[in-house]
C-alpha atoms as a PDB file:
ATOM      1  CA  UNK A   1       0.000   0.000   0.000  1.00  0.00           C
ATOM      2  CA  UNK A   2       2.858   2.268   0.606  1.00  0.00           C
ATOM      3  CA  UNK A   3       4.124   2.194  -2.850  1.00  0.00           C
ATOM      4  CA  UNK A   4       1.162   2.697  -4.310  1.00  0.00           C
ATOM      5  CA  UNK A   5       0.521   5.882  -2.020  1.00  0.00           C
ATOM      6  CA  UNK A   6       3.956   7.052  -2.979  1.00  0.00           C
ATOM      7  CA  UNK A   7       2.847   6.570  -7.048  1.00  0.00           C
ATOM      8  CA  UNK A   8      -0.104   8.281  -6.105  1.00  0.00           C
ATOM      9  CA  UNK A   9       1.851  11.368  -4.646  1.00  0.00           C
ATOM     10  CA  UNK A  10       4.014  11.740  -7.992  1.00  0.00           C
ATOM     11  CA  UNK A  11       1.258  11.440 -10.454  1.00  0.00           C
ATOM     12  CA  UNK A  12      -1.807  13.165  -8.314  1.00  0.00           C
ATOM     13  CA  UNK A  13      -2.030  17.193  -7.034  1.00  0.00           C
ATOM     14  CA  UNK A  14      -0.905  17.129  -3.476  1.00  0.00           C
ATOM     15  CA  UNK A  15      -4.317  18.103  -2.080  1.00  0.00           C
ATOM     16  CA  UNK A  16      -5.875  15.386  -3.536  1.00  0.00           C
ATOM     17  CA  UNK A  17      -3.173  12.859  -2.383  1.00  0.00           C
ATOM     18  CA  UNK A  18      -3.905  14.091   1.030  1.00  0.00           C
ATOM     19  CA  UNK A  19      -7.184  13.641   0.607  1.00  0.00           C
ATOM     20  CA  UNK A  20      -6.717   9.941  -0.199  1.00  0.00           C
ATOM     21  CA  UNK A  21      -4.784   8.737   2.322  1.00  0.00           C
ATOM     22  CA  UNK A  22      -7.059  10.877   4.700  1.00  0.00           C
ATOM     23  CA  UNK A  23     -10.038   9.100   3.265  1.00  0.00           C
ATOM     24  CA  UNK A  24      -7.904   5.433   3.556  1.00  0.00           C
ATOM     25  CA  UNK A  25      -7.476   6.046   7.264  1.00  0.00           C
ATOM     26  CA  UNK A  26     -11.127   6.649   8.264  1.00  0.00           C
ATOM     27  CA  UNK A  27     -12.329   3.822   6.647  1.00  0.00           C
ATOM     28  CA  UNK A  28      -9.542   1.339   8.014  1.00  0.00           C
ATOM     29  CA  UNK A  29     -10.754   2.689  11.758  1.00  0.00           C
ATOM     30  CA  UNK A  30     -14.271   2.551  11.270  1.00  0.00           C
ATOM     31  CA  UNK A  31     -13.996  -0.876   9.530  1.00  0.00           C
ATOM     32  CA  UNK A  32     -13.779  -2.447  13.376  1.00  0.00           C
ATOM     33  CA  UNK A  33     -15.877  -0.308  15.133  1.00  0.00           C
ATOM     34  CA  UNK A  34     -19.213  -1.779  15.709  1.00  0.00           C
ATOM     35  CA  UNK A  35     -21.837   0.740  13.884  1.00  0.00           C
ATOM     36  CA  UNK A  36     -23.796   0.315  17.227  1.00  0.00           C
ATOM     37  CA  UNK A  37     -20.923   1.784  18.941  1.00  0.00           C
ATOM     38  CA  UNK A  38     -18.411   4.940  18.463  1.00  0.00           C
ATOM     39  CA  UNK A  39     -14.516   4.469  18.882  1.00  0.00           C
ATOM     40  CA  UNK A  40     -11.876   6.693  19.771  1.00  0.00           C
ATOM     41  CA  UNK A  41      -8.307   6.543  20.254  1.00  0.00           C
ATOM     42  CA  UNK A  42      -6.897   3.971  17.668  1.00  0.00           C
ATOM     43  CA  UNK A  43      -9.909   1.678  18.452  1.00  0.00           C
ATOM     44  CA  UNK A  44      -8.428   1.636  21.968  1.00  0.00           C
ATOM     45  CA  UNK A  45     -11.847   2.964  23.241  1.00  0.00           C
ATOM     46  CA  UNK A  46     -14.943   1.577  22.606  1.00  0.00           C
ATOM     47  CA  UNK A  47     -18.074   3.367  23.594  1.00  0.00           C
ATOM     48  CA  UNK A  48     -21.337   1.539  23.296  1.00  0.00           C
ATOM     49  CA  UNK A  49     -22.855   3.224  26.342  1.00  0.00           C
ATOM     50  CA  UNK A  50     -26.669   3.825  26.359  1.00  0.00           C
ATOM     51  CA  UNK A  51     -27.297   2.281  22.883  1.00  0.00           C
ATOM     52  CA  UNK A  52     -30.604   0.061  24.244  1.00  0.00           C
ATOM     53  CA  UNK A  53     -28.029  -2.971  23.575  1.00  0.00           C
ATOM     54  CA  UNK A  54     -29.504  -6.607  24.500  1.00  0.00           C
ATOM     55  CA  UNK A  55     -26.265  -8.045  23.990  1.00  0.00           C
ATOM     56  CA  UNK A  56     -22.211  -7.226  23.996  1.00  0.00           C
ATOM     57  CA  UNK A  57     -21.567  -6.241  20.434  1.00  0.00           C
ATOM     58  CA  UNK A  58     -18.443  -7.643  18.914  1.00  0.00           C
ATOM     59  CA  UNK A  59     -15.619  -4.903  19.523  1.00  0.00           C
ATOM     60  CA  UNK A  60     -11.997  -4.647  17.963  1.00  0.00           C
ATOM     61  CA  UNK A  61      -9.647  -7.035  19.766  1.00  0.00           C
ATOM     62  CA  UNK A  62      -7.481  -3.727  20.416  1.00  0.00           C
ATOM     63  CA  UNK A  63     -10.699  -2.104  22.936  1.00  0.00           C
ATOM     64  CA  UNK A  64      -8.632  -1.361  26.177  1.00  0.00           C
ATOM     65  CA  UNK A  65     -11.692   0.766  27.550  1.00  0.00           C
ATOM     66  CA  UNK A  66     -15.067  -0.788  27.011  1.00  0.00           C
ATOM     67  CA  UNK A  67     -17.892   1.081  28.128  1.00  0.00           C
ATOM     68  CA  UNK A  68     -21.497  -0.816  28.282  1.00  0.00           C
ATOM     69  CA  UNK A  69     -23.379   1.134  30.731  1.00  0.00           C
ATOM     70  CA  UNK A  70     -27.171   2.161  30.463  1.00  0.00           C
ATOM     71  CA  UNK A  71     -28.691  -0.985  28.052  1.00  0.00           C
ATOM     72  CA  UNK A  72     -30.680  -3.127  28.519  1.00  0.00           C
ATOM     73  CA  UNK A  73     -28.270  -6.356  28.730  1.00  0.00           C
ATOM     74  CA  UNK A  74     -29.187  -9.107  30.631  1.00  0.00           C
ATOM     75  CA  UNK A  75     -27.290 -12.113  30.289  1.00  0.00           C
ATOM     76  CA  UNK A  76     -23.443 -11.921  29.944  1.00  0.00           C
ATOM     77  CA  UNK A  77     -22.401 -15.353  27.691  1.00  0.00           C
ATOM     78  CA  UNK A  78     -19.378 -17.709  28.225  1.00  0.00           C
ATOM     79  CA  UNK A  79     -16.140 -16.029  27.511  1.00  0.00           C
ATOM     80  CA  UNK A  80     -18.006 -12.488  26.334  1.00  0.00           C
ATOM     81  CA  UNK A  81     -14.886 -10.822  26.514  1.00  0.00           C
ATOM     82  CA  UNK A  82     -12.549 -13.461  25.094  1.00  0.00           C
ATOM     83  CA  UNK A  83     -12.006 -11.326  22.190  1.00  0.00           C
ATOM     84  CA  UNK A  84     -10.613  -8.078  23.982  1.00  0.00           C
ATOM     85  CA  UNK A  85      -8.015  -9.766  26.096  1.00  0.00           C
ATOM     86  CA  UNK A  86      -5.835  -6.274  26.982  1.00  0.00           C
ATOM     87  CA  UNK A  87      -9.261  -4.870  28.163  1.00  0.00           C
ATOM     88  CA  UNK A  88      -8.384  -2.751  31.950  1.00  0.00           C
ATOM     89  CA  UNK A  89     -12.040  -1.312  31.832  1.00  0.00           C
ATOM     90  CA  UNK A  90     -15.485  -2.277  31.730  1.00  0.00           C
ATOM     91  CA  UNK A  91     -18.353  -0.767  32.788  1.00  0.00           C
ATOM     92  CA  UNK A  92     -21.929  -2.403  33.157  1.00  0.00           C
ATOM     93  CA  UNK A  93     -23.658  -0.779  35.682  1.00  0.00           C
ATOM     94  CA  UNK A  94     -27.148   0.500  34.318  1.00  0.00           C
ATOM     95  CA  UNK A  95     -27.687  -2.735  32.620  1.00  0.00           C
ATOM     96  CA  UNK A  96     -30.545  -5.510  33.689  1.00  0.00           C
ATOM     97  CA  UNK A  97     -27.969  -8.239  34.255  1.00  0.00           C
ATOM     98  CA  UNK A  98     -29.591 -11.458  35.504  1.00  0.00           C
ATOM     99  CA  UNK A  99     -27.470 -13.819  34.284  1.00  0.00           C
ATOM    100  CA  UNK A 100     -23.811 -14.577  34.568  1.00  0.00           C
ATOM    101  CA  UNK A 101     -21.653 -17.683  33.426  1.00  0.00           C
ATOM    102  CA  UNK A 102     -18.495 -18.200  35.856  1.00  0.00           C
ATOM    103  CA  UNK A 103     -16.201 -18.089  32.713  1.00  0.00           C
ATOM    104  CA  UNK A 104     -17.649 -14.771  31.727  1.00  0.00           C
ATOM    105  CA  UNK A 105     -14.341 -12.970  32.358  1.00  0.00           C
ATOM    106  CA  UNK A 106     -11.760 -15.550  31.881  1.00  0.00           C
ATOM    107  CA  UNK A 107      -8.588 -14.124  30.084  1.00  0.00           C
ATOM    108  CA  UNK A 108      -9.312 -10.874  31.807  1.00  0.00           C
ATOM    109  CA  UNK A 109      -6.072 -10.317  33.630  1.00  0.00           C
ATOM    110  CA  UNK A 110      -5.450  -6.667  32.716  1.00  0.00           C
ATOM    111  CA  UNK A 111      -8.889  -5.729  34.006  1.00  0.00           C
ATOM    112  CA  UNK A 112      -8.893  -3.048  36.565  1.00  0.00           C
ATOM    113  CA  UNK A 113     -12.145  -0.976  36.455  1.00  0.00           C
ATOM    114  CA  UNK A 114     -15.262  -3.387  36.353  1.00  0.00           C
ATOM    115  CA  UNK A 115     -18.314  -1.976  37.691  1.00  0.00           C
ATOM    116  CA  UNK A 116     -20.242  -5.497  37.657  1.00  0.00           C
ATOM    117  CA  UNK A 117     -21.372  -5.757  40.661  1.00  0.00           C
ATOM    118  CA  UNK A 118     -23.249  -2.492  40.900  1.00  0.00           C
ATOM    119  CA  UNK A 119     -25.711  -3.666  38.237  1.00  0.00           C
ATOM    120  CA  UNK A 120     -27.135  -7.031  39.514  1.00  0.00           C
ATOM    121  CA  UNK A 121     -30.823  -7.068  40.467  1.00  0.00           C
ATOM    122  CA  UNK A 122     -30.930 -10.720  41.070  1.00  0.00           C
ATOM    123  CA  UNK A 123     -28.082 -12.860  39.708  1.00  0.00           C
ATOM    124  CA  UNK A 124     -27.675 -16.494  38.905  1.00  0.00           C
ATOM    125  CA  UNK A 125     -24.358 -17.956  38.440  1.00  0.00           C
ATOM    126  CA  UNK A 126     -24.320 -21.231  36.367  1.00  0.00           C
ATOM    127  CA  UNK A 127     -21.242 -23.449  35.569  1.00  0.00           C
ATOM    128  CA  UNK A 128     -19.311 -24.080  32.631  1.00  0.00           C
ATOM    129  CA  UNK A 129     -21.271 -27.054  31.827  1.00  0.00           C
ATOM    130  CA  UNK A 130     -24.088 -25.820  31.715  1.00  0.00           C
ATOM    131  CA  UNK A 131     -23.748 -23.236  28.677  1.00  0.00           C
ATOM    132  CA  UNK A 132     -22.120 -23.932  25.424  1.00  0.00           C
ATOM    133  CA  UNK A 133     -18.982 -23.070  23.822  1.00  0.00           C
END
């Protein structure tokens, strides 16, 4: 892609060449965003907050901050998170969580912020071998 940008440069009017690569950019970061949610920051940030959400959208494996507060999710699946393994935050609280698998937040070690617990009406935990992979 870089050559091509630099034969770009040399036959195309500056502007326009800025343009271009401009355009190339937005569309590479907004490729991974889900269109449910907005991202900032490299994809690093992943706001989904207050969306009416039933479920945890898929989000770039690169979300460090994943904000899911004020939906309406109740049930958080095996391994919901598996794909975001650098996540440090995650916020929940406004949701209607009544469900929670124990392996929910496996892989999770970098997890700092997680404002679960604030958001349970009444919870039931079930075991791994009772929910599918």
């Amino acid at each position: 892609m870089a050559r091509v940008l630099r034969q770009l440069m040399t036959l195309m009017n500056p502007v326009v060449t800025m343009l271009v690569v401009l355009m190339a950019s937005l569309t590479r970061a907004t490729e991974w965003c889900p269109q449910v949610c907005t991202c900032y920051r490299q994809l690093t940030i992943t706001d989904c907050s207050g969306r009416h959400l039933h479920n945890v959208p898929t989000v770039p494996n690169v979300t460090l901050n994943l904000y899911l507060e004020n939906n309406r999710i109740e049930n958080l699946i095996v391994r919901a998170f598996f794909s975001t393994p650098n996540l440090t935050i995650l916020t929940l609280h406004g949701n209607q969580l009544t469900l929670l698998d124990s392996s929910t937040f496996d892989g999770l070690h970098k997890l700092q912020v997680n404002s679960v617990l604030h958001c349970f009406h009444s919870i039931t935990w079930t075991p791994k071998s009772h929910l599918l992979y």
